[in-house]
Protein backbone atom coordinates (compact mmCIF):
# COMPACT_ATOMS: atom_id res chain seq x y z
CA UNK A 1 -14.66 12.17 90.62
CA UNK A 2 -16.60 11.16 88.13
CA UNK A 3 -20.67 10.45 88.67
CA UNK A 4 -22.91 8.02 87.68
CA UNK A 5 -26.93 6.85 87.51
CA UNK A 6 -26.87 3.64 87.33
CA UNK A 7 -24.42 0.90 88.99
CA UNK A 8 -23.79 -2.48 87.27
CA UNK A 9 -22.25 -5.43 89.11
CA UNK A 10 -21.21 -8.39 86.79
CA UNK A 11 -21.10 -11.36 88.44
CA UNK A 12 -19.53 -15.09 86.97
CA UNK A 13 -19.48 -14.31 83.17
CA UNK A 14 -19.98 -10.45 82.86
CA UNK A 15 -16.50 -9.08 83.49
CA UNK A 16 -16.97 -6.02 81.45
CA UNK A 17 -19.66 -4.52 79.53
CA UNK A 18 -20.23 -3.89 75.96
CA UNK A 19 -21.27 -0.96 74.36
CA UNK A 20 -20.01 1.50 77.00
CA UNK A 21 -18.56 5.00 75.72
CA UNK A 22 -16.70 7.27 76.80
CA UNK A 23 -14.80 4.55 79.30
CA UNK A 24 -12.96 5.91 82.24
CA UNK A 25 -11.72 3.75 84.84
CA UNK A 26 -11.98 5.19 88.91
CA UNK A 27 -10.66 3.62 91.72
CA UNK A 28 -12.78 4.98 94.85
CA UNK A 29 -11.93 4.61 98.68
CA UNK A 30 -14.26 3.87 101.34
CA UNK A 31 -14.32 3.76 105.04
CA UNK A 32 -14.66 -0.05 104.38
CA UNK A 33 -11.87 -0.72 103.11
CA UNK A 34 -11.56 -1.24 99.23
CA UNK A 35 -14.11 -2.63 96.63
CA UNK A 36 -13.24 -5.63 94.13
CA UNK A 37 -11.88 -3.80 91.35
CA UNK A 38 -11.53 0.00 90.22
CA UNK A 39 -15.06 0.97 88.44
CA UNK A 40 -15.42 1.45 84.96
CA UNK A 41 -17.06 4.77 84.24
CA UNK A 42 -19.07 5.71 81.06
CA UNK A 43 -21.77 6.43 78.90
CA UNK A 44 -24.20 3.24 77.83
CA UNK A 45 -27.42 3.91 76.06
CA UNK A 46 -27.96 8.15 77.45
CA UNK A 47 -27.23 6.53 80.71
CA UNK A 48 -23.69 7.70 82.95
CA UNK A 49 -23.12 4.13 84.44
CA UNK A 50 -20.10 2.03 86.62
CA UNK A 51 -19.45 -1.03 86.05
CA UNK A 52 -17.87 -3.26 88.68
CA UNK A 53 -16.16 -6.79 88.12
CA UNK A 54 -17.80 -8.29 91.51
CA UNK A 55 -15.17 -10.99 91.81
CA UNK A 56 -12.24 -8.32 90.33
CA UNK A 57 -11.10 -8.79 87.07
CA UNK A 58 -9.53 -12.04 86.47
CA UNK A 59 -12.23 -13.81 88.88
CA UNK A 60 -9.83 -13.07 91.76
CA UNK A 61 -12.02 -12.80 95.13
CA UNK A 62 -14.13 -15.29 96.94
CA UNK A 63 -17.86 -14.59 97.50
CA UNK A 64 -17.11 -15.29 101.15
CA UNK A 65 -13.82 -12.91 100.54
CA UNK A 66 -15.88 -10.06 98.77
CA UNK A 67 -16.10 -6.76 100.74
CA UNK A 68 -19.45 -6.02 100.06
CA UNK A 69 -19.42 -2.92 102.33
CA UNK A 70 -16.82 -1.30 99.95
CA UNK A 71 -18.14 -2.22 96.71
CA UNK A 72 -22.03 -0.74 97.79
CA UNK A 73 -20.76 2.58 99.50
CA UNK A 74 -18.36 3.19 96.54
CA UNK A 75 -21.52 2.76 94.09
CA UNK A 76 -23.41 5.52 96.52
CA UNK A 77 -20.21 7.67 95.98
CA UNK A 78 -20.42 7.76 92.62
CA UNK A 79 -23.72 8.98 92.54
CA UNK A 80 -25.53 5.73 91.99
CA UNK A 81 -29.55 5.65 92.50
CA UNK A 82 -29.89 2.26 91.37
CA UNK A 83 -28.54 -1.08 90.84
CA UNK A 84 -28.41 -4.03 87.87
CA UNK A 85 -26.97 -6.99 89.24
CA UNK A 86 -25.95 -10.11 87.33
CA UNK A 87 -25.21 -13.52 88.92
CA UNK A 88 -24.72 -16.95 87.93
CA UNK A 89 -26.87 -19.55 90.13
CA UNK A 90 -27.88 -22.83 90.31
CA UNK A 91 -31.44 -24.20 89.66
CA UNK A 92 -33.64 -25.92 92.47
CA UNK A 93 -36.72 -26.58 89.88
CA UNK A 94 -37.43 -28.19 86.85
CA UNK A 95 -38.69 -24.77 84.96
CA UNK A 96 -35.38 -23.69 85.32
CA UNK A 97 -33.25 -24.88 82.64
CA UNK A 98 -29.77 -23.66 82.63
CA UNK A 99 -29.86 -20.38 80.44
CA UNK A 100 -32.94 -19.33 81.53
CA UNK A 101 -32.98 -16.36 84.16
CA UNK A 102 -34.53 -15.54 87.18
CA UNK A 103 -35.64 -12.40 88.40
CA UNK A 104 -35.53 -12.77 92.13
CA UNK A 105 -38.19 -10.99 94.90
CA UNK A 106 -37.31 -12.53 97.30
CA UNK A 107 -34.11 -14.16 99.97
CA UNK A 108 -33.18 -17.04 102.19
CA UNK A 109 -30.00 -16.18 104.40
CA UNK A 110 -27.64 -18.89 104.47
CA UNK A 111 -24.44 -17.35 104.94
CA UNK A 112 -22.46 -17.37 108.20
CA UNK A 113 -18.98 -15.16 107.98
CA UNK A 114 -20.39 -12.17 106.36
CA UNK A 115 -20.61 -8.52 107.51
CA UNK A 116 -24.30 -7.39 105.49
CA UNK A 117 -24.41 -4.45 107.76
CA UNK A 118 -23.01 -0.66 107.83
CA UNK A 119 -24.16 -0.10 110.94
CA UNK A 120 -22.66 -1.10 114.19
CA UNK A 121 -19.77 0.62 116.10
CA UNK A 122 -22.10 3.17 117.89
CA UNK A 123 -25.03 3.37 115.23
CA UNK A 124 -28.43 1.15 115.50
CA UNK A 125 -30.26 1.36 112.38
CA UNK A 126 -33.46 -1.42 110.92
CA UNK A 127 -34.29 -0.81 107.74
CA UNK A 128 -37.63 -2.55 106.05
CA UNK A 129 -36.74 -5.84 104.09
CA UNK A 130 -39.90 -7.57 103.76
CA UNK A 131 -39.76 -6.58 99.56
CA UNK A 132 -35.70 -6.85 99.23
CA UNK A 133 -35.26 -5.80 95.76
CA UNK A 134 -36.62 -2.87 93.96
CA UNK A 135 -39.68 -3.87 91.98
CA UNK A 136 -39.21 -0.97 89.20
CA UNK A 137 -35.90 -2.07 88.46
CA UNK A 138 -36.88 -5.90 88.51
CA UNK A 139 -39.76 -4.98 86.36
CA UNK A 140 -37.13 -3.05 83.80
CA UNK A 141 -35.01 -6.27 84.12
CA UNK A 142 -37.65 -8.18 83.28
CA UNK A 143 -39.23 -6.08 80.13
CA UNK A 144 -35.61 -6.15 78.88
CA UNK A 145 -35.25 -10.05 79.09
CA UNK A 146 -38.19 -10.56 76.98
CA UNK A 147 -37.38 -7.52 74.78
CA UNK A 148 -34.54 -9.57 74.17
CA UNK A 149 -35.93 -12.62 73.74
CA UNK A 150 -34.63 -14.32 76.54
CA UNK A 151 -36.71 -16.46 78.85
CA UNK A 152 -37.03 -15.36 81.89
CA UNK A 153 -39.22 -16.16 85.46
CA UNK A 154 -40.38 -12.55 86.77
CA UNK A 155 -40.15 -13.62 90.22
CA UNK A 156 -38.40 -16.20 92.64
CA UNK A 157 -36.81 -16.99 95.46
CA UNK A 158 -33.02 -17.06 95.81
CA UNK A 159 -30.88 -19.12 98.37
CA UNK A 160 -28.05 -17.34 99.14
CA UNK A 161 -25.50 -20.02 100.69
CA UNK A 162 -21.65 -19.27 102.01
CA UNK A 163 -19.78 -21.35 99.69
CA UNK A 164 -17.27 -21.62 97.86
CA UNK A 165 -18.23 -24.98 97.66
CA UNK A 166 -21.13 -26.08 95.81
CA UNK A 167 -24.19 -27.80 98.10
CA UNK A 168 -24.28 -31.31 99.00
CA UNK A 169 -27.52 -33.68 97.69
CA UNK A 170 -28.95 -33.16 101.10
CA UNK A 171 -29.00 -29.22 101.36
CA UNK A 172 -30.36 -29.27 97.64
CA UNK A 173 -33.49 -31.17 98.75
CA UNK A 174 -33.28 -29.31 101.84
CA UNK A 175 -33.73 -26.11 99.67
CA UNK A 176 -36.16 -27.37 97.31
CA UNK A 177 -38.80 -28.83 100.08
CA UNK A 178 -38.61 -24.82 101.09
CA UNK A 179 -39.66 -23.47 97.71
CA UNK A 180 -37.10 -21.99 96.67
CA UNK A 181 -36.02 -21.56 93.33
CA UNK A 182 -32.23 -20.98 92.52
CA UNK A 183 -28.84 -21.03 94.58
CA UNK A 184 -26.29 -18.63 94.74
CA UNK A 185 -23.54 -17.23 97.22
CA UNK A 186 -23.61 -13.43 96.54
CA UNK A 187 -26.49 -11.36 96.08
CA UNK A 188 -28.24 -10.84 99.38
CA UNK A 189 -25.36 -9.12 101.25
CA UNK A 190 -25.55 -6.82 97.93
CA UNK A 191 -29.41 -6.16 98.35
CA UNK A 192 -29.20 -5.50 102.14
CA UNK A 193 -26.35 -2.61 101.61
CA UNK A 194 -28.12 -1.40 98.98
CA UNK A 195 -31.41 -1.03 100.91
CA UNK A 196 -29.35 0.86 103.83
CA UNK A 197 -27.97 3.28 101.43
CA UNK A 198 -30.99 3.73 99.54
CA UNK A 199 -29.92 2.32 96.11
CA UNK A 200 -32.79 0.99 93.79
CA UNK A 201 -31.46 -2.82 93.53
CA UNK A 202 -32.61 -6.11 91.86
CA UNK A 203 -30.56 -8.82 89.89
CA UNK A 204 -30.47 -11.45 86.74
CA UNK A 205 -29.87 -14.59 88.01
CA UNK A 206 -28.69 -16.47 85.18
CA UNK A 207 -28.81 -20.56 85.97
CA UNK A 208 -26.13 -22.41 84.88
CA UNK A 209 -26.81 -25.68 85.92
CA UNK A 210 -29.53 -27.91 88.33
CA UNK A 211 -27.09 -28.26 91.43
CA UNK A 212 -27.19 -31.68 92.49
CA UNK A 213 -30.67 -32.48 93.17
CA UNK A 214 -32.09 -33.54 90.05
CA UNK A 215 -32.01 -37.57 88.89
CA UNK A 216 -30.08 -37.97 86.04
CA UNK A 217 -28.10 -35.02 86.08
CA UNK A 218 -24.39 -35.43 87.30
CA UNK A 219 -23.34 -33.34 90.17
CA UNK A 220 -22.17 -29.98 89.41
CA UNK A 221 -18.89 -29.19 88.16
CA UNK A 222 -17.01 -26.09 87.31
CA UNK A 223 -16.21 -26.86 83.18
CA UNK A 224 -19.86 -27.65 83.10
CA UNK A 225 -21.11 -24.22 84.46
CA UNK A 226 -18.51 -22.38 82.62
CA UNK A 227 -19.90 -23.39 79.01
CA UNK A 228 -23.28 -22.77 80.44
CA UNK A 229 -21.92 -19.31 82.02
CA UNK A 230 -20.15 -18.17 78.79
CA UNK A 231 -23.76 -18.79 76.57
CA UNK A 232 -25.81 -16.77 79.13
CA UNK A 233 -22.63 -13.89 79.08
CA UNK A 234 -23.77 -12.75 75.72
CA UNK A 235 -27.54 -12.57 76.73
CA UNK A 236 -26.85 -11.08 80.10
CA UNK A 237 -25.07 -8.35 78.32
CA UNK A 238 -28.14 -7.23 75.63
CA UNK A 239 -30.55 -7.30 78.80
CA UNK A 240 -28.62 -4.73 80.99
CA UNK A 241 -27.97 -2.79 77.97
CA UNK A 242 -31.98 -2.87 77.57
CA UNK A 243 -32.72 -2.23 81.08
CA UNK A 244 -30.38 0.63 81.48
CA UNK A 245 -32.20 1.91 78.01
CA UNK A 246 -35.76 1.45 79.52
CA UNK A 247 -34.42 2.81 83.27
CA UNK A 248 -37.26 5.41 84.76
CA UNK A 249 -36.03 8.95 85.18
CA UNK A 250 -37.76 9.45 88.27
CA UNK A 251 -37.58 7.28 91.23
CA UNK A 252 -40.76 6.60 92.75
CA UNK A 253 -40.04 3.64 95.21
CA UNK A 254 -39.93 3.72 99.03
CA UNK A 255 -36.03 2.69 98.61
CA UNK A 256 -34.90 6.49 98.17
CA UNK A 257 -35.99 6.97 101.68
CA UNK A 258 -35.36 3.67 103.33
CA UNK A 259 -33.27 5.05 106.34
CA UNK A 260 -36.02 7.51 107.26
CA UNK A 261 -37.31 5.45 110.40
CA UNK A 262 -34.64 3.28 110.36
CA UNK A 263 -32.30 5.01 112.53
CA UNK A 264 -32.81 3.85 116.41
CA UNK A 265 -29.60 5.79 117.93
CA UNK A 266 -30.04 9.27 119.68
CA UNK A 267 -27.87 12.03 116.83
CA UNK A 268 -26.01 12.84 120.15
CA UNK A 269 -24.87 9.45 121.32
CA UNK A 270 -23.59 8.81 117.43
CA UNK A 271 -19.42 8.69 117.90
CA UNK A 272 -17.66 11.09 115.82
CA UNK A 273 -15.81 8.65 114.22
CA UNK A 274 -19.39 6.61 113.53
CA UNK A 275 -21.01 9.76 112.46
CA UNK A 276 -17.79 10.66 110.17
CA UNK A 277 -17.87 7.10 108.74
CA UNK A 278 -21.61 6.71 107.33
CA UNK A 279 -22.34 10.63 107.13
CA UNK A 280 -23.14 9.96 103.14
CA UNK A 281 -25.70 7.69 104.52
CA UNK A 282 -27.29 8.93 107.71
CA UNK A 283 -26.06 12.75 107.32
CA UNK A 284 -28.73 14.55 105.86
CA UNK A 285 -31.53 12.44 108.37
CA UNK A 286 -29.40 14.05 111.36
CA UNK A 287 -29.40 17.20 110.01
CA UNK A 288 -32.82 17.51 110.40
CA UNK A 289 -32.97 16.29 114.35
């Protein structure tokens, strides 16, 4: 099987990505079941990278359908240290015009049907989440966006809600007295995975549109974010090509060993079937017990 460094998930917009060499397309199996589409697999800027439609190709899958599971185990399978995401999402403030990005540092849970977990089963493990996304590759995200000339906030919070449909006038406000700064329905379940199997993670959020809070501006609909969606395509593609350009050789971040206190269960009370299932995670901590 093929390896890569770096793992990039397009989201609404970025269905493939330009610029990539040496393509080769893998479709990898997990004990979760399958990811959203087979990876593509090459070279992009000295970098070995995948690339994974997150909604498949054709914009096939739900966010509340999405295996997340699948999709972040198959990245760790591959070889993947670290994680560009891209997303479209909705803005809750002014400063956030549609085409802008936002480089999220931070989360507010409010989905409902979603496993964000690979434990469970037989296997207790906490990891850390008070930082959720990696600041290195947020920084590199964020040096790339200006490199490129495109505006972008270098922090924010991020709403994730269940969808698919879009908020009502209500939750907006609701959202906006918190703080928060854009809306979305996929990227935390992402981050959290990624954090248990010590993948490097942060994401573009590229705004498409206000949501439905703002005066004057009609409620969201799909043909409007589209337009907005296929602008921001073109920038979202020079930015990862950037970041993957700019990517640190070394990893220096506490996510490379975020399971190393995380893991409450005794290595002898760990099922076989568990221990089978999430030994590319947990394996080489219970070798050492």
């Amino acid at each position: 099987m093929q390896q890569a460094e770096i793992g990039i998930i397009g989201g609404s917009g970025l269905y493939s990505m330009p610029g990539l060499t040496g393509v080769h397309e893998e479709r990898v199996s997990t004990p979760f079941g399958d990811p959203s589409d087979a990876f593509v697999l090459g070279d992009l800027e000295g970098h070995k990278v995948a690339f994974l439609a997150r909604h498949g190709r054709g914009h096939r899958i739900l966010p509340s359908e999405l295996n997340f599971r699948a999709s972040i185990y198959a990245l760790k399978k591959l070889g993947v240290e670290r994680i560009v995401s891209v997303s479209a999402v909705g803005s809750l403030k002014e400063e956030h015009k549609p085409g802008d990005f936002v480089i999220p540092d931070q989360f507010i849970d409010r989905t409902f049907h979603r496993i964000s977990t690979f434990f469970g089963d037989g296997v207790v493990g906490h990891v850390a989440f008070g930082d959720p996304v990696c600041a290195t590759v947020a920084k590199t995200i964020v040096d790339a966006c200006r490199k490129e000339g495109v505006l972008a906030r270098p922090s924010g919070t991020y709403v994730c809600m269940e969808g698919p449909q879009f908020s009502t006038r209500a939750e907006s406000n609701l959202y906006r007295s918190w703080g928060a700064d854009v809306i979305g329905m996929t990227n935390l379940q992402e981050a959290k995975l990624a954090r248990e199997a010590e993948i490097c993670y942060a994401t573009a959020a590229m705004v498409t549109d206000y949501d439905c809070w703002r005066p004057g501006h009609d409620d969201v609909t799909i043909d409007q974010i589209v337009k907005v969606m296929n602008q921001n395509a073109a920038n979202a593609a020079r930015v990862v090509r950037a970041a993957v350009a700019a990517m640190p050789s070394e990893r220096n971040c506490a996510c490379k060993s975020a399971l190393q206190f995380a893991l409450l269960t005794s290595p002898d009370a760990i099922p076989p079937a568990a221990r089978e299932r999430l030994d590319l995670l947990i394996g080489k901590y219970l070798q050492k017990k």
